[in-house]
Protein backbone atom coordinates (compact mmCIF):
# COMPACT_ATOMS: atom_id res chain seq x y z
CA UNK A 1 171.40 60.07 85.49
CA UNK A 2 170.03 58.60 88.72
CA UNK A 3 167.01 56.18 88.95
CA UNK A 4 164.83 59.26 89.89
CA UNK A 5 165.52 61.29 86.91
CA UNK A 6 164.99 58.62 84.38
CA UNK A 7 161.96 57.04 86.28
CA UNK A 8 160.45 60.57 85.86
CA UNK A 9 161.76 61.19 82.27
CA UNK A 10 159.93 57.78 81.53
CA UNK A 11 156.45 59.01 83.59
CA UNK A 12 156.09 62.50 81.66
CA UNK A 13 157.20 60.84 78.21
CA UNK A 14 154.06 58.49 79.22
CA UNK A 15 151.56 61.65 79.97
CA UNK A 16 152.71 63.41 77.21
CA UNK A 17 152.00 60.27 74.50
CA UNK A 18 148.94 60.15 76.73
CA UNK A 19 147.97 63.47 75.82
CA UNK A 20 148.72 63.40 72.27
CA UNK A 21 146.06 60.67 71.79
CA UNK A 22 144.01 61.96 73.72
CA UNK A 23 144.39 65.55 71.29
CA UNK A 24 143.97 63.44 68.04
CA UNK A 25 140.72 61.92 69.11
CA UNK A 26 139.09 65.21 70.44
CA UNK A 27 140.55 66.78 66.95
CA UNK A 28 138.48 64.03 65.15
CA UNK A 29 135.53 64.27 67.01
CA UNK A 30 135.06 67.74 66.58
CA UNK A 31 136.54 67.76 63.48
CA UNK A 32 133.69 65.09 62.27
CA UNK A 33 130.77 66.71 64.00
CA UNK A 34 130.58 69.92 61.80
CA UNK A 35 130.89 68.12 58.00
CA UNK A 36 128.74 65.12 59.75
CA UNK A 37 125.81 67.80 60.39
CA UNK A 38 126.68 69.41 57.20
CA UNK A 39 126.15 66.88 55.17
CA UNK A 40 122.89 65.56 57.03
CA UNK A 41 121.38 68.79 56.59
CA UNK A 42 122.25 69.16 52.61
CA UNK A 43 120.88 65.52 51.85
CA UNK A 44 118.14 66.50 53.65
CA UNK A 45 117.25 69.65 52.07
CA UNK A 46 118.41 68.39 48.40
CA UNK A 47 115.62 65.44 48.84
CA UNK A 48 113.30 68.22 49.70
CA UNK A 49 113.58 69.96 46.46
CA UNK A 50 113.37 66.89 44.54
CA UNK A 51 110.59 66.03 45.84
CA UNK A 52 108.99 69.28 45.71
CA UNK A 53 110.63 70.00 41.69
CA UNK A 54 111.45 66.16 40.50
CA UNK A 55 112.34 67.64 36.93
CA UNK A 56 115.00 69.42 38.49
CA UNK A 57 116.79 66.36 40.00
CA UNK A 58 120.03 66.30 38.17
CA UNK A 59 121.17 70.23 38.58
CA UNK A 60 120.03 69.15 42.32
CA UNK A 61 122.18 65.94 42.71
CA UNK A 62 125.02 67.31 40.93
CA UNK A 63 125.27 70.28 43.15
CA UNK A 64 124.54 67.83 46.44
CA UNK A 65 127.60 65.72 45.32
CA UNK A 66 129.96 68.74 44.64
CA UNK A 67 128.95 70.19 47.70
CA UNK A 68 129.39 66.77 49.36
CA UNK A 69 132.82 66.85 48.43
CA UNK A 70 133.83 70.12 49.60
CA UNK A 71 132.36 69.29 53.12
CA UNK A 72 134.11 66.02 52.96
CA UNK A 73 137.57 67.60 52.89
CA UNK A 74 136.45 69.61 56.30
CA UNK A 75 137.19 66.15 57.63
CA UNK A 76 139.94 65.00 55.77
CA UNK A 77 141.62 68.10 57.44
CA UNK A 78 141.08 67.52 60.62
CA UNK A 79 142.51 63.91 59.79
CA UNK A 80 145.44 65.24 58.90
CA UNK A 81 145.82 67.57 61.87
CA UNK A 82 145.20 64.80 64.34
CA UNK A 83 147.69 62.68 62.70
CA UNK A 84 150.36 65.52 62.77
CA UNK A 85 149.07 65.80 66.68
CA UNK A 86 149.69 62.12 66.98
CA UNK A 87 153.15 61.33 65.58
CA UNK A 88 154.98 64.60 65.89
């Protein structure tokens, strides 16, 4: 291998670590945005109806928290998928 070919094998190793970080974070951006909104909105709508019904408050917060949880794994996932972007 000359000088050329590895100085060029080194530059597009470079770009292409370059990319995958740059993949991860947009992954993780938009993967946070949509369970980030999601969750907003139910807190927001669950304090509503307490407020509105307070004798209903514990069928409300216990369906806010499971639903909390299932929106929460939206962004574990994408966690996971930017890591696999990242280090594979």
């Amino acid at each position: 291998m000359t000088e050329e070919t590895k100085a060029v094998a080194e530059g597009l190793t470079q770009n292409m670590e370059a990319a995958k970080s740059i993949a991860a974070a947009i992954v993780m951006g938009v993967g946070a945005l949509g369970p980030g909104l999601g969750i907003g909105i139910l807190a927001s709508k669950a304090m509503e109806a307490i407020g509105r019904n307070p004798e209903a408050t514990a069928k409300i917060q216990t369906a806010m928290i499971l639903a909390i949880a299932f929106t929460e794994a939206i962004a574990i996932y994408a966690l996971v998928v930017a890591l696999i972007i990242k280090f594979v």
